[in-house]
Every structure is written in structure tokens, then in C-alpha cells.
Protein backbone atom coordinates (compact mmCIF):
# COMPACT_ATOMS: atom_id res chain seq x y z
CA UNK A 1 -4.80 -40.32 -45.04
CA UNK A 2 -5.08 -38.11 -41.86
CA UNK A 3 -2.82 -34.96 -41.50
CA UNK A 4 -1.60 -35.16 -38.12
CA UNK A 5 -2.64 -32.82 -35.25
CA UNK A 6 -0.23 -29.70 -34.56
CA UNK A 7 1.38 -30.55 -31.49
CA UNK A 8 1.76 -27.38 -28.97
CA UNK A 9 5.16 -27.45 -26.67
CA UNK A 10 3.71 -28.36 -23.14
CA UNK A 11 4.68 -25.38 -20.42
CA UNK A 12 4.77 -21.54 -20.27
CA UNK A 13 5.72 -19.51 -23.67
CA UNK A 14 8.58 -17.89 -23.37
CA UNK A 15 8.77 -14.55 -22.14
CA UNK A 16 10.39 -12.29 -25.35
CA UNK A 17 9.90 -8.61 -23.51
CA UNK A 18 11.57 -7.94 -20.40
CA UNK A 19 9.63 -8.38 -16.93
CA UNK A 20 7.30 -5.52 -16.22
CA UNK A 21 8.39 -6.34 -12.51
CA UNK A 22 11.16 -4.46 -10.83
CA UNK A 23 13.70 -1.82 -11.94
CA UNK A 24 14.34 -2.79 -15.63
CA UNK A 25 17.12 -0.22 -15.90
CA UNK A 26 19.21 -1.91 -13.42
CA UNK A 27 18.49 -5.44 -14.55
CA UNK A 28 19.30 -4.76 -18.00
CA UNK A 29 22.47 -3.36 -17.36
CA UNK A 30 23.75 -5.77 -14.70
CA UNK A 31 22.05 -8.73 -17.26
CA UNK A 32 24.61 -7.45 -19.99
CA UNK A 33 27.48 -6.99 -17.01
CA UNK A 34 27.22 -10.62 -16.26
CA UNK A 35 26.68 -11.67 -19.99
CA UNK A 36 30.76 -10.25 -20.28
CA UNK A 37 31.57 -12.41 -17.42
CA UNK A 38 33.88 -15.00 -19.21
CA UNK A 39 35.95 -16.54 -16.52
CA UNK A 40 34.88 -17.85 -12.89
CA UNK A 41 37.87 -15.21 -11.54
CA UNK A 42 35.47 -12.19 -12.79
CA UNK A 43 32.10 -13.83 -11.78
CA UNK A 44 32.43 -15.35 -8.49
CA UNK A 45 34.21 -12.12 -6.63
CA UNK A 46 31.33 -9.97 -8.35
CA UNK A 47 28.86 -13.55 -6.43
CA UNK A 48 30.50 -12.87 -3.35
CA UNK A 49 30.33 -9.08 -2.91
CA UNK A 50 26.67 -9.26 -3.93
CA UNK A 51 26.01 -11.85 -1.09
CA UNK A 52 28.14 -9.82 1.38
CA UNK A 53 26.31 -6.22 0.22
CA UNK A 54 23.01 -7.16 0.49
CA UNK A 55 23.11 -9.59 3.61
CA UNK A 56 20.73 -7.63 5.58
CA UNK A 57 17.88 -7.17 3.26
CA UNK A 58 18.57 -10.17 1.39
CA UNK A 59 15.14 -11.44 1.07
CA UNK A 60 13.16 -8.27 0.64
CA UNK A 61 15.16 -6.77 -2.55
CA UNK A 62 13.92 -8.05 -5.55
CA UNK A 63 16.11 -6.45 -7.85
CA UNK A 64 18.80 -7.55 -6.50
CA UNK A 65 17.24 -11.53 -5.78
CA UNK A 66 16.84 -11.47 -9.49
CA UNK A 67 20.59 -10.25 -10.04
CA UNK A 68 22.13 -12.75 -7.65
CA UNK A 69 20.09 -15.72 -9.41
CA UNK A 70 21.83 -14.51 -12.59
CA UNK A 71 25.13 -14.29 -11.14
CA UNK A 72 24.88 -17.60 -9.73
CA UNK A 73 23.47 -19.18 -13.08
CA UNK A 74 26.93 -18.06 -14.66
CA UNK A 75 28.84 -19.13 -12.14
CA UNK A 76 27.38 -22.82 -12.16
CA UNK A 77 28.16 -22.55 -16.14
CA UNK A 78 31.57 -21.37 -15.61
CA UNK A 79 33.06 -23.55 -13.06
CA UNK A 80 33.01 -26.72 -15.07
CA UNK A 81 34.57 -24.50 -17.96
CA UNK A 82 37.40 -23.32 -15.62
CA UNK A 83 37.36 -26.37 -13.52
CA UNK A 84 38.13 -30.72 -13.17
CA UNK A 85 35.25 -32.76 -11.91
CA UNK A 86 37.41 -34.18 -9.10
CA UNK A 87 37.85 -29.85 -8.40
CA UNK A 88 33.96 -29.25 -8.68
CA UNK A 89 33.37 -33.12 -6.52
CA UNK A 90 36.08 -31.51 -3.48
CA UNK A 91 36.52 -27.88 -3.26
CA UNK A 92 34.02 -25.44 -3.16
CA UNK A 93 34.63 -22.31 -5.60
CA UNK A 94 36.81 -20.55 -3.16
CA UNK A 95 39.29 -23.40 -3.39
CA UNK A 96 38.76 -24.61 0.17
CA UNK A 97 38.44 -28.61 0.67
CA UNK A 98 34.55 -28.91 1.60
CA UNK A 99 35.07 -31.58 4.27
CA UNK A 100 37.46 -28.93 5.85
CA UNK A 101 35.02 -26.25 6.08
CA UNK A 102 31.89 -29.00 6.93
CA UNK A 103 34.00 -29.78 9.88
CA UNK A 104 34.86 -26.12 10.91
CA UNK A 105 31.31 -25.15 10.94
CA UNK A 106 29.84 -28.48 12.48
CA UNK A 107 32.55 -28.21 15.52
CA UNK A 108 31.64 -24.41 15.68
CA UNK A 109 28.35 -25.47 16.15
CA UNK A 110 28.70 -28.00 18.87
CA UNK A 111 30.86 -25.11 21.04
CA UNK A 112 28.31 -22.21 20.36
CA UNK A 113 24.54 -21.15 22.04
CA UNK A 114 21.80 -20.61 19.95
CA UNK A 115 22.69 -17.10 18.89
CA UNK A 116 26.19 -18.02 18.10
CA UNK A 117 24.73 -20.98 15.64
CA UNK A 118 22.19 -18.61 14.34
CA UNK A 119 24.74 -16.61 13.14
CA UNK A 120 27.17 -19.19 12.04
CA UNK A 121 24.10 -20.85 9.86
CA UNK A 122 23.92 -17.21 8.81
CA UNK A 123 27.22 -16.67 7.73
CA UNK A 124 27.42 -20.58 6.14
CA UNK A 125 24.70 -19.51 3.83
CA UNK A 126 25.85 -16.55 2.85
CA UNK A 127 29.55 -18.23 2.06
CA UNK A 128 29.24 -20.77 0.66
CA UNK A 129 25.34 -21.36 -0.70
CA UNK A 130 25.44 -23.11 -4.64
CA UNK A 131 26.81 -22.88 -6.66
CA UNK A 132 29.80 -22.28 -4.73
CA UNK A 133 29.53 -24.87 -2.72
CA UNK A 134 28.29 -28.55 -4.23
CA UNK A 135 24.43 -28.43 -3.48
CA UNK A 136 24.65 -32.22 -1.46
CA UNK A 137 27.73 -31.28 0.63
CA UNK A 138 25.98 -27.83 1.43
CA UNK A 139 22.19 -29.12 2.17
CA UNK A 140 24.16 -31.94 4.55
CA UNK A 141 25.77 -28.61 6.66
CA UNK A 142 22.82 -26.61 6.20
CA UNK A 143 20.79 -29.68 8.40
CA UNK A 144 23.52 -30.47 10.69
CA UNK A 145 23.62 -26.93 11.46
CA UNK A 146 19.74 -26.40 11.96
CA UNK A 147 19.63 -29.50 13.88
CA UNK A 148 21.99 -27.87 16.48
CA UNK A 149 19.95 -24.68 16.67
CA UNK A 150 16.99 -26.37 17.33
CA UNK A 151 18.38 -28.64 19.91
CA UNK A 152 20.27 -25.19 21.46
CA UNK A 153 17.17 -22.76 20.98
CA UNK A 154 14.77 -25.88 22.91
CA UNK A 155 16.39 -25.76 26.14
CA UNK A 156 13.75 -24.40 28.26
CA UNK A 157 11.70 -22.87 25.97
CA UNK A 158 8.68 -22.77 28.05
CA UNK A 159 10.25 -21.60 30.87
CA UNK A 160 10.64 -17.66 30.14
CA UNK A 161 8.07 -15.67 30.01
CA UNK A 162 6.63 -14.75 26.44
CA UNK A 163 8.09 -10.75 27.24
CA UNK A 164 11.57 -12.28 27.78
CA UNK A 165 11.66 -14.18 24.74
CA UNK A 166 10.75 -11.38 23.13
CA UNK A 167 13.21 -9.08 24.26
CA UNK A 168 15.66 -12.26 23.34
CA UNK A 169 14.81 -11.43 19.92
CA UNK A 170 14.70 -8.14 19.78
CA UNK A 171 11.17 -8.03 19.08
CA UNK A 172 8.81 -4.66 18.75
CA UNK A 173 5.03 -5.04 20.00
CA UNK A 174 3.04 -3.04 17.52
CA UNK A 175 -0.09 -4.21 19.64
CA UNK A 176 0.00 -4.75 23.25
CA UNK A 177 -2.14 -7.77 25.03
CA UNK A 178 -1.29 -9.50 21.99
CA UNK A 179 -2.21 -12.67 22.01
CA UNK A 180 -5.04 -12.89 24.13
CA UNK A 181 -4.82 -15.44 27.24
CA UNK A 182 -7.31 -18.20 26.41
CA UNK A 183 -10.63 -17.99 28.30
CA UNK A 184 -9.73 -21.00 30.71
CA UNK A 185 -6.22 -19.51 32.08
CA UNK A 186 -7.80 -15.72 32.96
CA UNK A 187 -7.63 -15.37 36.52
CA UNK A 188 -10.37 -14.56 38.43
């Protein structure tokens, strides 16, 4: 009779030391902050200020990307502890009916320009991105929102000049002449 082969558990192994990536000090301390959290009325406030702290350089600081993603894996744990399904289906985490704020933020987007939506999109994600908000109700906004900036922001896009669209957006030139005119278009 043949002894059967040793199977080996398909994916990564599991990572038993703590990431050499990143300020380990502060991750291990907020990691054993959010491991108290016990209630959704201690972890989504501590979501929330996170999100509102760190708006500006929300991409760039790892350290704190790492701490919101383990924030917001609580949070998705705790809210069907602490809540119904017909709760988690209709309200978003700060209690407010999500067709109610779909429909503030979709009529707020039909009334504003493009920087007005930007900053609406801006301020839905930041509000209101899962877990505290259903992930279907929220990608639905998140599209009807982009599709209004994109329809606001292509209004005569060609027809300014590539300095004024620049200065639209508050660009800095670290290299002037930047892009080159094609060959064909130099005048001669």
C-alpha cells in the first residue's frame, strides 16, 4: 500500500514576526489599542478621527494606511456584533439612512462645478468609505459621483491653454518646455 503524499497548504506562509516595514513601535502599540476595542462606540469614533487626521497625506503614510486597515477590519467585525442585518442592509455606521445620504451627495453633485464635486467625492470617501458604509451602496455613489466629475471637468477641455489648466490645478513646473511640441506643430 502507498503512503500518501504530504500535502503543502497552497498560498503564502504566514508571517509569525512582525513586518520589517514601517515604524514597528507605533504599529504594535496601536495593534494592541485596537485589539481592546470591544464595542463599535469605541472603534468607529477612533475610524473616523483617523480618516479626518490624516486626510491630506492619506495615501503617502504608510504607518498610518496600515493602522486604518486595522481599524476598519474591527469595525467590519464589530458591527454585526453590535448591530441587526436590516441595521447593517440600511444605515451606514453613523446611523444615517444610506439612500438619504446617496441622494444628498448625488443632488450636490448635479448643482456643483468640477471643483465643488472633486471635493464632495473627496469628502464622500473620507465619510463614509467601508466598512462604514455597505461596500454596494458606496461603490454605486462613488460612480455616480465620478461620472459627474468627468462630465463637469470635460467641458472644454481643449480649449485652455495647457498653462491655464495648470494654474487650474495648482500645478508647479519643475521643468519648463515640458512637454515638447511635436515636430509637425513647431512654427516656422
Amino acid at each position: 500500500m502507498r503512503k500518501p503524499k504530504e500535502r503543502k497548504q497552497p498560498g503564502a506562509e504566514r508571517r509569525l514576526e512582525p513586518s520589517p516595514f514601517g515604524d514597528g513601535d507605533l504599529r504594535r502599540r496601536w495593534a494592541e489599542r485596537i485589539d481592546g476595542y470591544d464595542s463599535l462606540k469605541l472603534a468607529l469614533p477612533e475610524l473616523l478621527a483617523v480618516r479626518e487626521e490624516r486626510a491630506k497625506r492619506h495615501l503617502t503614510d504608510v504607518d498610518w494606511l496600515w493602522i486604518e486597515a486595522r481599524i476598519e477590519e474591527r469595525v467590519a467585525v464589530l458591527r454585526f456584533k453590535d448591530l441587526t442585518y436590516e441595521q447593517i442592509r440600511t444605515l451606514t455606521l453613523t446611523m444615517e439612512p444610506i439612500d438619504e445620504v446617496q441622494r444628498r451627495y448625488e443632488e450636490a453633485a448635479r448643482r456643483g462645478d468640477g471643483a465643488e464635486i472633486e471635493a464632495l467625492a473627496a469628502d464622500f470617501r473620507r465619510r463614509y468609505k467601508p466598512p462604514v458604509m455597505p461596500t454596494s451602496p458606496f461603490m454605486k455613489t462613488e460612480t455616480v459621483l465620478s461620472e459627474w466629475l468627468m462630465k463637469r471637468r470635460s467641458l472644454n477641455w481643449f480649449a485652455p491653454t495647457i498653462d491655464e489648466l495648470r494654474a487650474r490645478r495648482g500645478v508647479t513646473v519643475f521643468k519648463e518646455g515640458w512637454p515638447e511640441p511635436a515636430a509637425d506643430t513647431v512654427a516656422t
